[in-house]
Protein backbone atom coordinates (compact mmCIF):
# COMPACT_ATOMS: atom_id res chain seq x y z
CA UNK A 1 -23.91 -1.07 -17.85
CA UNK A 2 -25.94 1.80 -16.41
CA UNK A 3 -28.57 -0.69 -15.52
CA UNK A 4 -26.57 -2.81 -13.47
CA UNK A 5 -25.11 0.39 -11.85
CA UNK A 6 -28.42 1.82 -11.10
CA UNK A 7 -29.57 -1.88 -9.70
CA UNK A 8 -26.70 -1.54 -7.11
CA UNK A 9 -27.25 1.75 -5.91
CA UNK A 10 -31.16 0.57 -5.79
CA UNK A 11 -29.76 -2.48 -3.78
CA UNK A 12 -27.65 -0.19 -1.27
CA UNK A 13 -30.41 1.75 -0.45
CA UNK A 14 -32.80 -1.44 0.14
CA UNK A 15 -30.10 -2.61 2.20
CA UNK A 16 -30.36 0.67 4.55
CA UNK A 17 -34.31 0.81 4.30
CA UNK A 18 -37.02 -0.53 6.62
CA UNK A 19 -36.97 -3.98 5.17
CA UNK A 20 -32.94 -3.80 4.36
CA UNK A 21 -30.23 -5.74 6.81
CA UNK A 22 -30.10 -4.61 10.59
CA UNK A 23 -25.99 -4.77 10.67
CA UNK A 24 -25.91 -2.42 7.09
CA UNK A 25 -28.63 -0.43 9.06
CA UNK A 26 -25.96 0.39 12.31
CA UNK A 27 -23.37 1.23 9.03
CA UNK A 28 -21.66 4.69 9.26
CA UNK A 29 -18.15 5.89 7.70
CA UNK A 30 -16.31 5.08 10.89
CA UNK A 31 -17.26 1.47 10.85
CA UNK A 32 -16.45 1.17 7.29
CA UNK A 33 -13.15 2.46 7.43
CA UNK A 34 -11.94 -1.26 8.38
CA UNK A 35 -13.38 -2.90 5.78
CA UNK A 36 -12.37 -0.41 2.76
CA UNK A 37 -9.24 -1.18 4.36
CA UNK A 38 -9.71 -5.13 4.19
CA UNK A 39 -11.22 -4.97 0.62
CA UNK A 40 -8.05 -3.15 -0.61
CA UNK A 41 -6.23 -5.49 0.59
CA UNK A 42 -7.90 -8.43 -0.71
CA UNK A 43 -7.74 -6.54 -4.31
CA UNK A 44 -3.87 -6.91 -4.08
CA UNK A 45 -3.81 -10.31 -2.99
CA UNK A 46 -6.43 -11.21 -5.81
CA UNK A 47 -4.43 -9.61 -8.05
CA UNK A 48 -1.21 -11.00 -6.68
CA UNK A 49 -2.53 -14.32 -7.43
CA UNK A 50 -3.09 -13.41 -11.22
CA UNK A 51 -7.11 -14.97 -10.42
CA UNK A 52 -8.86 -13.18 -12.96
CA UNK A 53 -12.49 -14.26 -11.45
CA UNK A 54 -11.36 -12.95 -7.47
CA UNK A 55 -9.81 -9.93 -9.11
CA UNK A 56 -13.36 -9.30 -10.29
CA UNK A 57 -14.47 -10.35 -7.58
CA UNK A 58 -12.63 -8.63 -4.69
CA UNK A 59 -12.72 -4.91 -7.28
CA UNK A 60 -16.62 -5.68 -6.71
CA UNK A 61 -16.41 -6.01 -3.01
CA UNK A 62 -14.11 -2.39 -3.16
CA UNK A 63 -16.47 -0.75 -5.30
CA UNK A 64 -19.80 -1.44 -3.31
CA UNK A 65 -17.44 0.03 -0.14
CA UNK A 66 -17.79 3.24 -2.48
CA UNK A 67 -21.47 2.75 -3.56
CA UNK A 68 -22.30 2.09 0.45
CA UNK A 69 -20.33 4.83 1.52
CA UNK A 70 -22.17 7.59 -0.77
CA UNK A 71 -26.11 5.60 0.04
CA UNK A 72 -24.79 6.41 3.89
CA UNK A 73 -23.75 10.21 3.40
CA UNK A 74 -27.14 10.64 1.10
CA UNK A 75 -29.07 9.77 3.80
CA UNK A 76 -27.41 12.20 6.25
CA UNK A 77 -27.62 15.18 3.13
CA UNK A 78 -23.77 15.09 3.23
CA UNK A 79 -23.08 14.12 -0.55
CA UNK A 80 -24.52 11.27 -2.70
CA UNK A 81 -22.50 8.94 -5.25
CA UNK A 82 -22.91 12.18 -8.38
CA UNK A 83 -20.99 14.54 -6.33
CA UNK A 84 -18.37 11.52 -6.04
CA UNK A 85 -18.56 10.84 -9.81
CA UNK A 86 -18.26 14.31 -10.88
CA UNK A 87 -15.66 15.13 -8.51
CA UNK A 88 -13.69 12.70 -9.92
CA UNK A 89 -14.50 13.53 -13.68
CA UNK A 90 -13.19 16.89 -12.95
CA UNK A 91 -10.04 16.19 -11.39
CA UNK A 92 -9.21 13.55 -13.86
CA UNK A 93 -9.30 15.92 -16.84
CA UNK A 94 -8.09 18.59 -14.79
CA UNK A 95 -4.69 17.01 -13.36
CA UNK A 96 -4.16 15.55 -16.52
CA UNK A 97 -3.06 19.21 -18.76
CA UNK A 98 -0.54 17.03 -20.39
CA UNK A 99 -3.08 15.30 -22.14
CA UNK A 100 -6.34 17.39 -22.54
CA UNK A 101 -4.59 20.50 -22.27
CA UNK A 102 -1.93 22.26 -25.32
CA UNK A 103 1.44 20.50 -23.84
CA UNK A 104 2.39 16.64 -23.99
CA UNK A 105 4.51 14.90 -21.82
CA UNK A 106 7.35 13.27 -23.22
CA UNK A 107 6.99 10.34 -20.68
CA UNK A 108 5.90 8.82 -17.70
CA UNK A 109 8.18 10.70 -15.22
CA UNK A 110 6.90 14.03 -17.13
CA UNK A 111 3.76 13.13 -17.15
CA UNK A 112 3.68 12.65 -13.18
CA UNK A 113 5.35 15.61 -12.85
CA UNK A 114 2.71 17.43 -14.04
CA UNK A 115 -0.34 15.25 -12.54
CA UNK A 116 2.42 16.40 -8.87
CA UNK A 117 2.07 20.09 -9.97
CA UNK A 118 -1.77 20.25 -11.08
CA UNK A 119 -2.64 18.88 -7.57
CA UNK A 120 -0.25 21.30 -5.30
CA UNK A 121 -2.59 24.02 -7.12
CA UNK A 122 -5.32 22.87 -5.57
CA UNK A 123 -4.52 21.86 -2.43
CA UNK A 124 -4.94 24.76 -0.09
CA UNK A 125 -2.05 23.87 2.30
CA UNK A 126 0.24 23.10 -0.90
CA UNK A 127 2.67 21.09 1.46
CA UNK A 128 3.95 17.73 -1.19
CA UNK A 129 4.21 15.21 1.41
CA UNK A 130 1.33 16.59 4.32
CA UNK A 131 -1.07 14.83 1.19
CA UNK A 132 0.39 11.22 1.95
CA UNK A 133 -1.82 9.73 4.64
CA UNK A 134 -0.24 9.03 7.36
CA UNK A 135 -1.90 5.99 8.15
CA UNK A 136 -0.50 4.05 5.21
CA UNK A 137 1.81 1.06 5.63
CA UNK A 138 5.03 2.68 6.20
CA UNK A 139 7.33 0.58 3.74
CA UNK A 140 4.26 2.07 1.16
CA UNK A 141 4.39 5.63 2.75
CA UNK A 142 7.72 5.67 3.02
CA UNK A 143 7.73 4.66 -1.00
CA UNK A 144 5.14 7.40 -1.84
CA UNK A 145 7.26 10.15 0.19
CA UNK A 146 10.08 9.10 -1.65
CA UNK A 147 9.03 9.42 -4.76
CA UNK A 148 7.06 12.73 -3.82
CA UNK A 149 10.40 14.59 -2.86
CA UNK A 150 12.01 12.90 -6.11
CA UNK A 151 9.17 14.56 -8.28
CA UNK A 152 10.32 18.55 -7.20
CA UNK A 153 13.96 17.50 -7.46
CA UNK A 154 14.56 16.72 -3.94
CA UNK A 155 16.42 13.00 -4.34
CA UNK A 156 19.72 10.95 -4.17
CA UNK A 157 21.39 11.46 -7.95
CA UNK A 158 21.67 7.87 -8.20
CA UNK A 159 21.67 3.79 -6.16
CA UNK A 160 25.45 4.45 -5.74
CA UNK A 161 24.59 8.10 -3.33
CA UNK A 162 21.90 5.58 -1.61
CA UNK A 163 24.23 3.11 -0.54
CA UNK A 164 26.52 5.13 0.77
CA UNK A 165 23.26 7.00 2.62
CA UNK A 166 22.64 3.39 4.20
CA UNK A 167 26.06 2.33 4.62
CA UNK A 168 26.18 5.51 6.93
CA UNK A 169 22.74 4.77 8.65
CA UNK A 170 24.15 1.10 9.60
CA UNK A 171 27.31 2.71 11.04
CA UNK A 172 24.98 4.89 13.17
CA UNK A 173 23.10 2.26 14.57
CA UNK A 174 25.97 0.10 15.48
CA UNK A 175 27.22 3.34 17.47
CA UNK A 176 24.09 3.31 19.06
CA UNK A 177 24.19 -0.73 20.01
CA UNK A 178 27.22 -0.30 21.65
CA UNK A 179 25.69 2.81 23.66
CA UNK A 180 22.42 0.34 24.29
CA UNK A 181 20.58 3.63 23.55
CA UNK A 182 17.25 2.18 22.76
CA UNK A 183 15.66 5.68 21.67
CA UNK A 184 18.79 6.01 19.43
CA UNK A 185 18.61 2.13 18.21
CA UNK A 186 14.98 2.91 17.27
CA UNK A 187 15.60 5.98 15.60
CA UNK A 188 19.11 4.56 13.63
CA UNK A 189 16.79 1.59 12.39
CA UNK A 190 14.08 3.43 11.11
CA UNK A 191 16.30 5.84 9.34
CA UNK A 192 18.06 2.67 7.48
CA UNK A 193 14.73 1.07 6.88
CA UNK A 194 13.81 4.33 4.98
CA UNK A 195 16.77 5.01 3.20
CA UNK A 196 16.38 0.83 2.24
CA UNK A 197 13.05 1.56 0.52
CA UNK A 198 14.45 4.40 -1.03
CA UNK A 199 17.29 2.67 -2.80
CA UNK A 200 14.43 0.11 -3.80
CA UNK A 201 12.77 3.25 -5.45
CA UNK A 202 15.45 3.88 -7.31
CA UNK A 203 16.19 0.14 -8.11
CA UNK A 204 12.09 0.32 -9.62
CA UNK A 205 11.42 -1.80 -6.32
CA UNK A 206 8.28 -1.89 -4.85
CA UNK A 207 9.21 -2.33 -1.31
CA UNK A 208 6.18 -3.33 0.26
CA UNK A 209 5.67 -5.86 -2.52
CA UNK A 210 8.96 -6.92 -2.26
CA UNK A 211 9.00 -7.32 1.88
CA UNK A 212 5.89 -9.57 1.29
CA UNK A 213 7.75 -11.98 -1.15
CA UNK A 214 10.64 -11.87 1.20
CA UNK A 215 8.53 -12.88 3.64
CA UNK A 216 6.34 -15.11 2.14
CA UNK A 217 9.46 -17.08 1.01
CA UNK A 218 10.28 -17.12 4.81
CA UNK A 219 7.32 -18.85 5.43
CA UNK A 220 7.96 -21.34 2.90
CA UNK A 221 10.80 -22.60 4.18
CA UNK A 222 10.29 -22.38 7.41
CA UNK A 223 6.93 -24.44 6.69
CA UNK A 224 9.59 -26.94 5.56
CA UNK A 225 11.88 -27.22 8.08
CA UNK A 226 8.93 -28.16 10.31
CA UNK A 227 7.63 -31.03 7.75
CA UNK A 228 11.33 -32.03 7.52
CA UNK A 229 11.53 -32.23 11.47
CA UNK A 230 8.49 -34.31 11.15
CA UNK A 231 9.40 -36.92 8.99
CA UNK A 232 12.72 -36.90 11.45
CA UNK A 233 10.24 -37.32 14.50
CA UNK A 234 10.44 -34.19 16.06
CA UNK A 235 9.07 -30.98 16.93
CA UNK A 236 11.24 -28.06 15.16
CA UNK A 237 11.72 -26.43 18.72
CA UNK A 238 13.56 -30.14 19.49
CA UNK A 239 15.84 -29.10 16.92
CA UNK A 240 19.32 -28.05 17.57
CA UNK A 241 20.50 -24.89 15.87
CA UNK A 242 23.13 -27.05 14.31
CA UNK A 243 20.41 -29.16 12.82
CA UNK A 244 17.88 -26.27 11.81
CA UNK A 245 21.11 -24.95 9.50
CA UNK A 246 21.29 -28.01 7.71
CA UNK A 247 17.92 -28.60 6.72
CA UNK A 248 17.74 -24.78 6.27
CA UNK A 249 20.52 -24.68 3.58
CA UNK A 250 18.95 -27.80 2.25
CA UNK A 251 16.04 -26.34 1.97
CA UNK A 252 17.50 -23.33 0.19
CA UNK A 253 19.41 -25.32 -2.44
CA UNK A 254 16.47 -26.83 -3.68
């Protein structure tokens, strides 16, 4: 296994060098950012589709993101793929007390507890939710500050206290329809969206998973009310709204 990780940080470097590509040649970390981005994404979708051979595929494409990233910063004496390595070593034993260190955690929820607290030691601003980036998919971020508060104690007891947190968001935003307040309509919505996700948290939803299926499903059918309007001779926008029901709830009791 070394080998073959040797041979790919040999091949990253070729790829850089005189003879190498001219596009990985105009490479820096800005430019990559979009692609790590892309590769991540295509991880979850290979893994989504329970592929094993694109799962190992895709995790490839991910990992040479890493191995190109650390030939680029070598080059400019910024830090080469050891310092990553190590890094990482470290802060794996490190953060994980409950397991190299004299206590045990009981269970998961412990045991993240502890990875939380480890890693507010060493972050010098030691702010729990300034370490989320903020660039993240918000149903994701809005997950990962969830469950960030819920790890020091800061969290709705149970679904029941979430409901009623949502129930109270939707009256708010009906206030603000009839106002046509458009700052306040954007502001009411986003607070139900979050408290949504949150009462998926608690529900052991993943809700950007599950807003994917929902809308993947949407697709779906929708894809079939337009093959159904075909085989009826028409466009769906020929349709009548009357006639989209139909084939809709059709569709849906299939």
């Amino acid at each position: 296994m070394k080998k073959n990780f040797d041979d790919l940080l040999k091949l990253s470097k070729y790829l850089r060098g005189p003879d190498g590509c001219p596009w990985d040649k105009e490479q820096d970390l800005q430019t990559l950012k979009s692609f790590i981005i892309e590769e991540a994404y295509e991880v979850i979708q290979a893994i989504e589709s329970e592929d094993r051979d694109e799962i190992i595929e895709e995790l490839g494409d991910l990992f040479f993101q890493v191995i190109f990233a650390a030939q680029i910063s070598s080059e400019e004496r910024k830090f080469n793929i050891d310092d990553i390595i190590n890094r990482l070593h470290n802060k794996l034993v490190r953060r994980h007390p409950h397991v190299f260190g004299q206590h045990k955690a009981r269970d998961a929820e412990e045991a993240v507890k502890s990875w939380q607290s480890e890693k507010l030691k060493e972050k010098k601003r030691k702010r729990t939710l300034l370490e989320i980036p903020a660039n993240m998919p918000a149903l994701l971020r809005a997950q990962r500050v969830g469950e960030k508060a819920s790890n020091v104690g800061f969290d709705w007891q149970s679904p029941t206290d979430v409901l009623d947190k949502i129930e109270e968001e939707i009256a708010e935003l009906k206030d603000e329809i009839k106002k046509g307040n458009k700052d306040g309509m954007e502001q009411e919505w986003g607070d139900l969206v979050f408290s949504i996700v949150n009462l998926g948290r608690h529900l052991k939803i993943d809700g950007e998973s599950s807003a994917h299926k929902a809308i993947n499903k949407f697709i779906c059918r929708f894809t079939k009310v337009e093959d159904k309007a075909k085989e009826q001779g028409k466009q769906i926008s020929e349709l009548t709204a009357e006639e989209m029901d139909i084939i809709w709830d059709e569709i849906k009791s299939d």
